[in-house]
Protein backbone atom coordinates (compact mmCIF):
# COMPACT_ATOMS: atom_id res chain seq x y z
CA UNK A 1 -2.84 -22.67 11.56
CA UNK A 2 -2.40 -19.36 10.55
CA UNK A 3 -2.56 -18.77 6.77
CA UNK A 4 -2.95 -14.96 5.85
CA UNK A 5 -3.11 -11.39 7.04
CA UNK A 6 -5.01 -8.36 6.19
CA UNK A 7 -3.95 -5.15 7.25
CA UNK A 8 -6.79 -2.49 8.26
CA UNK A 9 -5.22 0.91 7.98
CA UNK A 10 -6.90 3.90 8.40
CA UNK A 11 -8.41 6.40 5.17
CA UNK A 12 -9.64 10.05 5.59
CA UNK A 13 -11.56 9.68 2.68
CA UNK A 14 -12.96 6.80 0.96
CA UNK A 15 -12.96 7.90 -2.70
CA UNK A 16 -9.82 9.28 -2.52
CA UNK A 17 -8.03 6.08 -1.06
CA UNK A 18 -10.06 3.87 -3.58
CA UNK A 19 -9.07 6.31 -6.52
CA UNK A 20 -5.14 5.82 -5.71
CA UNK A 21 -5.20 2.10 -5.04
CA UNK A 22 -7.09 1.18 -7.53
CA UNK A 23 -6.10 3.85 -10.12
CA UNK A 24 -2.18 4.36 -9.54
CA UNK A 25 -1.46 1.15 -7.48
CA UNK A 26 -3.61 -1.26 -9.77
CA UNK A 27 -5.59 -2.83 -6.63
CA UNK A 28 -9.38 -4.34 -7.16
CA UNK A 29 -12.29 -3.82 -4.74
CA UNK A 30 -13.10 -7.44 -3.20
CA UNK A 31 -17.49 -8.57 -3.32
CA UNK A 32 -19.96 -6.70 -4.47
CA UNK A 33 -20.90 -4.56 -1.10
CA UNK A 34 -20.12 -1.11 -0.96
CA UNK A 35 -19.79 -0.35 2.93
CA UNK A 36 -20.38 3.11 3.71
CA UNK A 37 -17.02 3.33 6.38
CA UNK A 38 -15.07 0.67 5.09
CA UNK A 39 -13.16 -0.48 1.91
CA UNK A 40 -11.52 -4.12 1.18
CA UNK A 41 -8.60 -3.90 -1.92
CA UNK A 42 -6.66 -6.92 -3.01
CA UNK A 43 -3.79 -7.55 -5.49
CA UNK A 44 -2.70 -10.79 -6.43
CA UNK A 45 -2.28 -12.70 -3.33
CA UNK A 46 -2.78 -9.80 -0.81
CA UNK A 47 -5.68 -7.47 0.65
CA UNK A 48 -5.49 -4.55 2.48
CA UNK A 49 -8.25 -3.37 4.11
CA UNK A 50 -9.34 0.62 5.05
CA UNK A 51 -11.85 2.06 8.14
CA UNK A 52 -12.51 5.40 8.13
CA UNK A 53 -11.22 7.98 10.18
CA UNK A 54 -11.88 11.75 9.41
CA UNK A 55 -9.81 13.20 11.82
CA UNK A 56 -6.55 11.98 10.47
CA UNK A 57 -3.67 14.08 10.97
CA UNK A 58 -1.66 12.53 8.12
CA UNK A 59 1.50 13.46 9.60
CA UNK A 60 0.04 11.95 12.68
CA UNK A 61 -0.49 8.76 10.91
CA UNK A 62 1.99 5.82 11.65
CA UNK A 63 0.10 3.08 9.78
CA UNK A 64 2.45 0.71 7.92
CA UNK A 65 2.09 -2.39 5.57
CA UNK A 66 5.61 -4.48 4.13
CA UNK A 67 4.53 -6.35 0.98
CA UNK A 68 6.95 -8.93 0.09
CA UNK A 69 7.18 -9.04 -4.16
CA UNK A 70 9.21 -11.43 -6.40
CA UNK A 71 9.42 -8.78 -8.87
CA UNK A 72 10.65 -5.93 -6.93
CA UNK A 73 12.66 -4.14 -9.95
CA UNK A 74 9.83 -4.30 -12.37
CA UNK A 75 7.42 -2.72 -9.53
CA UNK A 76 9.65 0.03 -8.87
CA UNK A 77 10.52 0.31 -12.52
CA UNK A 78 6.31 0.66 -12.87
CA UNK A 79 5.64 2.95 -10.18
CA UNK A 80 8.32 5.26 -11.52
CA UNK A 81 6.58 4.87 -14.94
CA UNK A 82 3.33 5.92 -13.36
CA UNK A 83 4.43 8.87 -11.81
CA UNK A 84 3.82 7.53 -8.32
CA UNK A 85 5.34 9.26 -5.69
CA UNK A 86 8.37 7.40 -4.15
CA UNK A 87 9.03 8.38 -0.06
CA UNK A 88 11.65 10.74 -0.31
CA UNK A 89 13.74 8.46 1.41
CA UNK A 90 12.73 5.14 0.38
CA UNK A 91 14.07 4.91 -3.23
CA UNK A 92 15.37 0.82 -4.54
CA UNK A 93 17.93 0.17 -2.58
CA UNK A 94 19.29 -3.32 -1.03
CA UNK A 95 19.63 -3.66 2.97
CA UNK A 96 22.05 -5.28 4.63
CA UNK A 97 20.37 -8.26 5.66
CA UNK A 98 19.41 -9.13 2.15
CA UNK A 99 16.37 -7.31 1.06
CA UNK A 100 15.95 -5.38 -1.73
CA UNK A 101 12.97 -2.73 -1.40
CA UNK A 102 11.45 0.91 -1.44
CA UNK A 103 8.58 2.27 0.28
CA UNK A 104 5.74 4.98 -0.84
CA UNK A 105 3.40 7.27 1.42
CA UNK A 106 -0.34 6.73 0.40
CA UNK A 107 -2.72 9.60 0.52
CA UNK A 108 -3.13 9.46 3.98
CA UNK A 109 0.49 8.87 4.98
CA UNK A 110 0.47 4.56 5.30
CA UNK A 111 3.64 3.67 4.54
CA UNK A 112 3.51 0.75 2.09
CA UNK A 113 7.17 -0.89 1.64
CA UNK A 114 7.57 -3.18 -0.54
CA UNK A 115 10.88 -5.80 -0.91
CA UNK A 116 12.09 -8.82 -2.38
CA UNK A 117 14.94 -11.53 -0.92
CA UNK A 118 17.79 -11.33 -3.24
């Protein structure tokens, strides 16, 4: 049985990526081992997980996560609040098969979209 996934997605720089999921997106660091390449981030039920890659070309970069949320207008209402950067065009809006969501570019270009069932 399958029971959960974990993204890897790809970081130019670990203490930058750390800093904004942590800092701006209110992610913790899972364990107590720092890997030198590597970085494991969870929040509430999910983790995402980062390898390093230098050579990035952020607008190279097609890495993509969709977080499902029950709370999807108080999230976007928060990220607003917090002067995160919404994707220019990913603002709250409702699709037409019944989702409700937004999406935001990380610092290295993942696309993180996140959207509730209404």
């Amino acid at each position: 049985m399958l029971d959960a996934i974990h993204p890897k997605l790809p970081m130019r720089n670990k203490e930058i990526t750390k800093n904004y999921y942590i800092n701006k997106l209110g992610f913790k660091m899972i364990g107590n081992d720092d890997y030198d390449h590597y970085l494991m981030l969870e929040q509430d039920h999910i983790q995402i997980h980062f390898f390093e890659f230098k050579e990035l070309d952020p607008k190279q970069n097609y890495g993509q996560v969709y977080i499902r949320t029950n709370t999807i207008d108080n999230l976007y209402q928060s990220m607003l609040d917090n002067h995160i950067d919404i994707h220019p065009n990913g603002s709250l809006v409702t699709k037409p098969w019944g989702i409700k969501e937004f999406s935001l570019l990380d610092p290295d270009h993942n696309l993180l979209t996140f959207g509730e069932t209404i």
